[in-house]
N, C-alpha and C. Protein backbone atom coordinates (compact mmCIF):
# COMPACT_ATOMS: atom_id res chain seq x y z
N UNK A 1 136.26 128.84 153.72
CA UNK A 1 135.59 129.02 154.99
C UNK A 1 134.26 128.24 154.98
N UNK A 2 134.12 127.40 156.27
CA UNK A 2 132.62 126.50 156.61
C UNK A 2 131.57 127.37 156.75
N UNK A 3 130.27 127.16 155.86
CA UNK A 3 129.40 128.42 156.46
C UNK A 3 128.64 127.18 157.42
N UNK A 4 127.88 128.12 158.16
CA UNK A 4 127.08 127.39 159.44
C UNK A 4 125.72 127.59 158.26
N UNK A 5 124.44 126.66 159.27
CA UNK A 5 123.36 126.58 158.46
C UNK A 5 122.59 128.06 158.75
N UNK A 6 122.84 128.60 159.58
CA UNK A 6 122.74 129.24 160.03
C UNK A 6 122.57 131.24 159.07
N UNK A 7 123.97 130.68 158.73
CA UNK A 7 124.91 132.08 157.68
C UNK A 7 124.08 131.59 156.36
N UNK A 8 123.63 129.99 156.17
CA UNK A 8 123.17 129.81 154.90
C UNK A 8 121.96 130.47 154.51
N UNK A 9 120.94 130.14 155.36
CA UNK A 9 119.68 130.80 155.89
C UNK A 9 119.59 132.00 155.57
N UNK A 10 120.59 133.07 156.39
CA UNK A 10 120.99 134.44 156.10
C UNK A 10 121.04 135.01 154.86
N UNK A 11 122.16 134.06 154.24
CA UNK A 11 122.55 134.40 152.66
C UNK A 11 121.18 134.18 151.92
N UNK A 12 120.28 133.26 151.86
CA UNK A 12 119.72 132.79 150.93
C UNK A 12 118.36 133.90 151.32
N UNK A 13 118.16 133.78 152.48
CA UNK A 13 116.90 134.99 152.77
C UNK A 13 117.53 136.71 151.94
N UNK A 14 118.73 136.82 152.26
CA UNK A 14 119.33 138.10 151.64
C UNK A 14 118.71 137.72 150.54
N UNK A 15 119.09 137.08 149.50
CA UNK A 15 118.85 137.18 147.83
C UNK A 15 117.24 136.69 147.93
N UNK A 16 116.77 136.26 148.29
CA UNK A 16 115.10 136.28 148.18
C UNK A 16 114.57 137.34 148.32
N UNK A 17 115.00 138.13 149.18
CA UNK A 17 114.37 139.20 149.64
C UNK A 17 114.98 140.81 148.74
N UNK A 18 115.04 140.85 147.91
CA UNK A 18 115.60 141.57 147.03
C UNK A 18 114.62 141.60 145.90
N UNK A 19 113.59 140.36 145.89
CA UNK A 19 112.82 140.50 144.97
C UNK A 19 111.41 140.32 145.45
N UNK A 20 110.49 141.24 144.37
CA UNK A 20 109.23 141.13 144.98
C UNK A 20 108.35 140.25 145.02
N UNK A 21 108.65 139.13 144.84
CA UNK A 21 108.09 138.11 144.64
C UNK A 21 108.11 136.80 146.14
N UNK A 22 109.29 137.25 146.65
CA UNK A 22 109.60 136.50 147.95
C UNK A 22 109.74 135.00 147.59
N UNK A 23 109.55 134.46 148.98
CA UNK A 23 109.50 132.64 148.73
C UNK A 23 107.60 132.36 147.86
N UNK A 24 108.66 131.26 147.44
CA UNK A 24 107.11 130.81 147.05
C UNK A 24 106.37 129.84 147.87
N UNK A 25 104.67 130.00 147.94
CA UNK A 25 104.46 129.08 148.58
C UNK A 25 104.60 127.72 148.54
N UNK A 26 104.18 127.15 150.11
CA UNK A 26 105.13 126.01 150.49
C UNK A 26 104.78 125.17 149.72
N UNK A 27 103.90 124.82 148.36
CA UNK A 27 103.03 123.96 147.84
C UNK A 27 104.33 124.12 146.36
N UNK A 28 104.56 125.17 145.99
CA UNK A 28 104.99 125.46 145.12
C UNK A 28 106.52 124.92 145.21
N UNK A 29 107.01 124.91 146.27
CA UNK A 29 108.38 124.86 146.96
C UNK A 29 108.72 123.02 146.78
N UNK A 30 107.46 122.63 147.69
CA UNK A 30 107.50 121.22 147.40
C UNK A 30 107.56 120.76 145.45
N UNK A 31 106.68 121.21 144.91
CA UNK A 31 107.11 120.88 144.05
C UNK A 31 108.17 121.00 143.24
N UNK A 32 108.92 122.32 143.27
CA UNK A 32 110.04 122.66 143.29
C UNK A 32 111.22 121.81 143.70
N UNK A 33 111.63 121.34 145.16
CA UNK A 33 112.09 120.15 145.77
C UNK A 33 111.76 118.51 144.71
N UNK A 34 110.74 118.47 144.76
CA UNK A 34 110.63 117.07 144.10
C UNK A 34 111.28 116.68 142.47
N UNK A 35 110.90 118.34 141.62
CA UNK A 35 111.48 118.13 140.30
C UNK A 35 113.15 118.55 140.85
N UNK A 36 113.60 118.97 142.10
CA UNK A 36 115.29 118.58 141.79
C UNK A 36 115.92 117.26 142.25
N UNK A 37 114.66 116.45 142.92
CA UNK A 37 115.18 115.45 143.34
C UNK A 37 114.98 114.29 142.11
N UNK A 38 114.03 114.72 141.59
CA UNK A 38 114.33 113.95 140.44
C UNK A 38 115.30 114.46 139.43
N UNK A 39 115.81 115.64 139.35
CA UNK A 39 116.99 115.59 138.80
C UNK A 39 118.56 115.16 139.13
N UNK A 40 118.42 115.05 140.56
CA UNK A 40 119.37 114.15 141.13
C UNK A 40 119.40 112.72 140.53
N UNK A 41 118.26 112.25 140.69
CA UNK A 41 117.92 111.02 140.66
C UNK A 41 118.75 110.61 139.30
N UNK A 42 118.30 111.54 138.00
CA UNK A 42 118.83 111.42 136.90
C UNK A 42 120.43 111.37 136.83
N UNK A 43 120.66 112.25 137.51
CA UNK A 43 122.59 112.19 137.70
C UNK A 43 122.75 110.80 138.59
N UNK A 44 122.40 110.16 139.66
CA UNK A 44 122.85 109.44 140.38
C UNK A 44 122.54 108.51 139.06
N UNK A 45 121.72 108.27 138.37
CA UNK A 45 121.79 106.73 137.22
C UNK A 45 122.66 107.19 136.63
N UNK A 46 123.08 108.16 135.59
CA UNK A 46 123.97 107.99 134.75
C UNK A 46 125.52 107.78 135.38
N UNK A 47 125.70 108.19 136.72
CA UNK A 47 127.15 107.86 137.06
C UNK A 47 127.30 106.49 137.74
N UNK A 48 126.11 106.19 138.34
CA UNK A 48 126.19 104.53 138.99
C UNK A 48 125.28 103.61 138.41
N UNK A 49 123.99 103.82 137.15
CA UNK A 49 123.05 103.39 137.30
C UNK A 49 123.71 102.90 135.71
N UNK A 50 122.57 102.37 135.12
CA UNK A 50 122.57 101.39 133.90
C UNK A 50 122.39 102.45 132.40
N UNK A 51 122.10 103.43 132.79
CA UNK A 51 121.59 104.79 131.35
C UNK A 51 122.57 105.67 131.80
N UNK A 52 123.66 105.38 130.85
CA UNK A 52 124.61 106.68 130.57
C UNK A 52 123.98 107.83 129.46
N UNK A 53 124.46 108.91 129.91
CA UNK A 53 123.86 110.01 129.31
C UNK A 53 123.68 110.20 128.03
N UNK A 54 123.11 110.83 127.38
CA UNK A 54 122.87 111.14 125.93
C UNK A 54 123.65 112.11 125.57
N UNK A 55 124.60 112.11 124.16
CA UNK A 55 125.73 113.32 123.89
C UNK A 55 125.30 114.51 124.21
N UNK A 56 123.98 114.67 123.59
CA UNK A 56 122.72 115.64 123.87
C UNK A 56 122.90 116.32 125.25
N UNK A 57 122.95 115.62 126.06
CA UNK A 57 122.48 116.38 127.11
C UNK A 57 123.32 116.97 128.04
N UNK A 58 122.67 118.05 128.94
CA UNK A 58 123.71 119.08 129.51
C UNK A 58 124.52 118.16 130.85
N UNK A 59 125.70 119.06 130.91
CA UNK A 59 126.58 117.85 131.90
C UNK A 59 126.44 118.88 133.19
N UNK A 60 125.43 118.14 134.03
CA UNK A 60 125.21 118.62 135.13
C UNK A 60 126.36 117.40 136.00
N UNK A 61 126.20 117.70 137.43
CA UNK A 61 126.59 117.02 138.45
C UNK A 61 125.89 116.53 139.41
N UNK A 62 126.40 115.87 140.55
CA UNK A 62 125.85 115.31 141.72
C UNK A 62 125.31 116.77 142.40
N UNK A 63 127.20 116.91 142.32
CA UNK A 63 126.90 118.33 143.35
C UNK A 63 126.40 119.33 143.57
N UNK A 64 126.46 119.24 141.78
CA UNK A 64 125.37 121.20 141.95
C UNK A 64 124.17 120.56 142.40
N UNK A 65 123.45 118.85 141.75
CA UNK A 65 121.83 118.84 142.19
C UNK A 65 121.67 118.76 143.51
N UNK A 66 122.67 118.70 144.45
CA UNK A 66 122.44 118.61 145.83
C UNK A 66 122.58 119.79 146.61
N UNK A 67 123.22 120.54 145.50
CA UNK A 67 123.07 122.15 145.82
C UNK A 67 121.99 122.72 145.78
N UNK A 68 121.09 122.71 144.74
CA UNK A 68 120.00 123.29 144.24
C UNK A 68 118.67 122.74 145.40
N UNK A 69 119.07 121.03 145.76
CA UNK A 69 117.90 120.73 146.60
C UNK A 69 118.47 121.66 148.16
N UNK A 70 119.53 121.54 148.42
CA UNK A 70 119.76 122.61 149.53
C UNK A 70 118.91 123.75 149.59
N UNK A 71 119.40 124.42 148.46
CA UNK A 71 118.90 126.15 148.40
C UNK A 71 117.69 125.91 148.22
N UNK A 72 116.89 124.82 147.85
CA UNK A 72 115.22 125.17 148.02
C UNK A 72 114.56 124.63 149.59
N UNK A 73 115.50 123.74 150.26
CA UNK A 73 115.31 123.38 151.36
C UNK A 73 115.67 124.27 152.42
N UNK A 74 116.31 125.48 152.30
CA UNK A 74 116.09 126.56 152.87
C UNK A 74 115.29 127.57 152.38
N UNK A 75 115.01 127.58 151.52
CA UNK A 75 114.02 128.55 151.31
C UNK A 75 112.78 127.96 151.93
N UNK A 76 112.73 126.49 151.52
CA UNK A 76 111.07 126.04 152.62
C UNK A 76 111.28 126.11 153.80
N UNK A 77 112.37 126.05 154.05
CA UNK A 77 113.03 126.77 155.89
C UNK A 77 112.32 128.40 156.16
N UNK A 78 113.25 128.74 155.73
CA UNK A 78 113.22 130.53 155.45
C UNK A 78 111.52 130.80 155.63
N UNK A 79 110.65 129.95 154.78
CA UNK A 79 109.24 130.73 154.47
C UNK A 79 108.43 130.61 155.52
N UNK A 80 109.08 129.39 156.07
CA UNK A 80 107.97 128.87 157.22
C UNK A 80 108.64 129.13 158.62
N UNK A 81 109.96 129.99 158.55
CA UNK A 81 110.37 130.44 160.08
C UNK A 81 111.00 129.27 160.80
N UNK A 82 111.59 128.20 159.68
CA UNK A 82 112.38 127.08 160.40
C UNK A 82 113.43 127.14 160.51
N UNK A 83 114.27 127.12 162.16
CA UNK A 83 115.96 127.03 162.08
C UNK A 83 115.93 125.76 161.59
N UNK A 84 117.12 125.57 160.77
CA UNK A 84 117.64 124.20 160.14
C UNK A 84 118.16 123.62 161.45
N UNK A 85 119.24 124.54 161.83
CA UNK A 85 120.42 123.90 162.69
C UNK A 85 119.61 123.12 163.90
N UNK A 86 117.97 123.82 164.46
CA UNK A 86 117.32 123.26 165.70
C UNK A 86 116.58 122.30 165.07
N UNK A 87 116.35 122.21 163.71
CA UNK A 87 115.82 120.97 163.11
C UNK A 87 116.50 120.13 162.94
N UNK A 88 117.84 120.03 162.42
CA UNK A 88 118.65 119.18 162.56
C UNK A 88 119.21 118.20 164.17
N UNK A 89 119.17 119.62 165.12
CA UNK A 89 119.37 118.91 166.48
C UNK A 89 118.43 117.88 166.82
N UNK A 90 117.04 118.09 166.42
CA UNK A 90 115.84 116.89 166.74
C UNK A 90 115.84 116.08 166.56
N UNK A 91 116.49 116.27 164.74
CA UNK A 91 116.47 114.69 164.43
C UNK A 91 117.26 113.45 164.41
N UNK A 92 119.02 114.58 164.81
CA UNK A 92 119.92 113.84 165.33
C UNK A 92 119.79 113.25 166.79
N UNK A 93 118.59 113.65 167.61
CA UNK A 93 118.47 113.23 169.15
C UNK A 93 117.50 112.52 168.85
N UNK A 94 116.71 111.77 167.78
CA UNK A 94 115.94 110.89 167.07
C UNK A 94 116.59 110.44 167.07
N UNK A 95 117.48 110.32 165.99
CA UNK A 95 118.46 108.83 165.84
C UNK A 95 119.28 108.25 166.97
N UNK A 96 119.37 109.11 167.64
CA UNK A 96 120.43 108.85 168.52
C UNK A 96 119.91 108.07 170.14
N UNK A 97 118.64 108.64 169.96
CA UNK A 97 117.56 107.72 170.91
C UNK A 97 116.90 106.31 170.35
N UNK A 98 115.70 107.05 169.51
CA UNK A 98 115.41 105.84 169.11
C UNK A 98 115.59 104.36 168.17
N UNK A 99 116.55 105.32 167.07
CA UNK A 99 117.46 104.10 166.36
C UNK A 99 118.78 104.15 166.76
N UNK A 100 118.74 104.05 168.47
CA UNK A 100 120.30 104.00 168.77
C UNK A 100 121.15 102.49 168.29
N UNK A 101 120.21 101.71 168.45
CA UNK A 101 120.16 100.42 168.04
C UNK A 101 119.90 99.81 167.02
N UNK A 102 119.84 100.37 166.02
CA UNK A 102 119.07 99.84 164.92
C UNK A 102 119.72 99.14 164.01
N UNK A 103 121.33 99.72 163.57
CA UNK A 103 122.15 99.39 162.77
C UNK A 103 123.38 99.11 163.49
N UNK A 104 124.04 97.96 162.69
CA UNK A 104 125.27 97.30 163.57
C UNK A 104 126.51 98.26 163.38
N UNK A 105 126.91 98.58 164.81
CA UNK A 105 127.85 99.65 164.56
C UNK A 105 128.96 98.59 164.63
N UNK A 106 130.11 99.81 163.94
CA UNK A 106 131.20 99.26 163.90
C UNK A 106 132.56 98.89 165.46
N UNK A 107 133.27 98.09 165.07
CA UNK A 107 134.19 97.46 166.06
C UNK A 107 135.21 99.01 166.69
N UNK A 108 135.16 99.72 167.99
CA UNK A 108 135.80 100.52 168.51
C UNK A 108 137.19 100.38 169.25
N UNK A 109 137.35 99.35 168.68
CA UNK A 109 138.73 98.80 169.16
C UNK A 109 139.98 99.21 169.24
């Protein structure tokens, strides 16, 4: 079953809120976000990039790190009272306005 961003929000506020500690602030969050994007970063070289992994090291994935930047990108949602789904509508009516043109679309033939 598809969850909406919506149900994600839901779920992820459920398990935050179970502990007394809540979201962390948004300062904390960002940094949070940045060390998983650099752990992405690390998976995207070893599967396309020039440094294959060390025997050593743990065999993460693409997917879980794009998981993990999710679940903190709702939680910086969640803390600050942001719908994703009406954030997402903005910025798809961004692209869709102002870089309607930007990139050569393909032949609809």
């Amino acid at each position: 079953m598809e969850k909406s961003l919506a149900e994600m929000q839901r779920e992820v506020d459920q398990y935050i809120s179970q502990f007394k500690e809540g979201y962390f602030s948004p300062l904390s969050m960002l940094a949070r976000m940045s060390e998983e994007v650099g752990e992405l970063a690390r998976e995207v070289n070893h599967s396309f990039g020039e440094k294959p992994k060390k025997a050593s090291e743990e065999d993460n994935s693409i997917e879980l790190e794009l998981g993990d930047i999710l679940f903190i990108t709702i939680c910086f949602a969640n803390s600050l009272g942001i719908n994703l789904a009406e954030a997402h509508d903005k910025v798809m009516h961004k692209f869709n306005t102002r870089d309607a043109n930007r990139w050569t679309k393909k032949d609809t033939e």
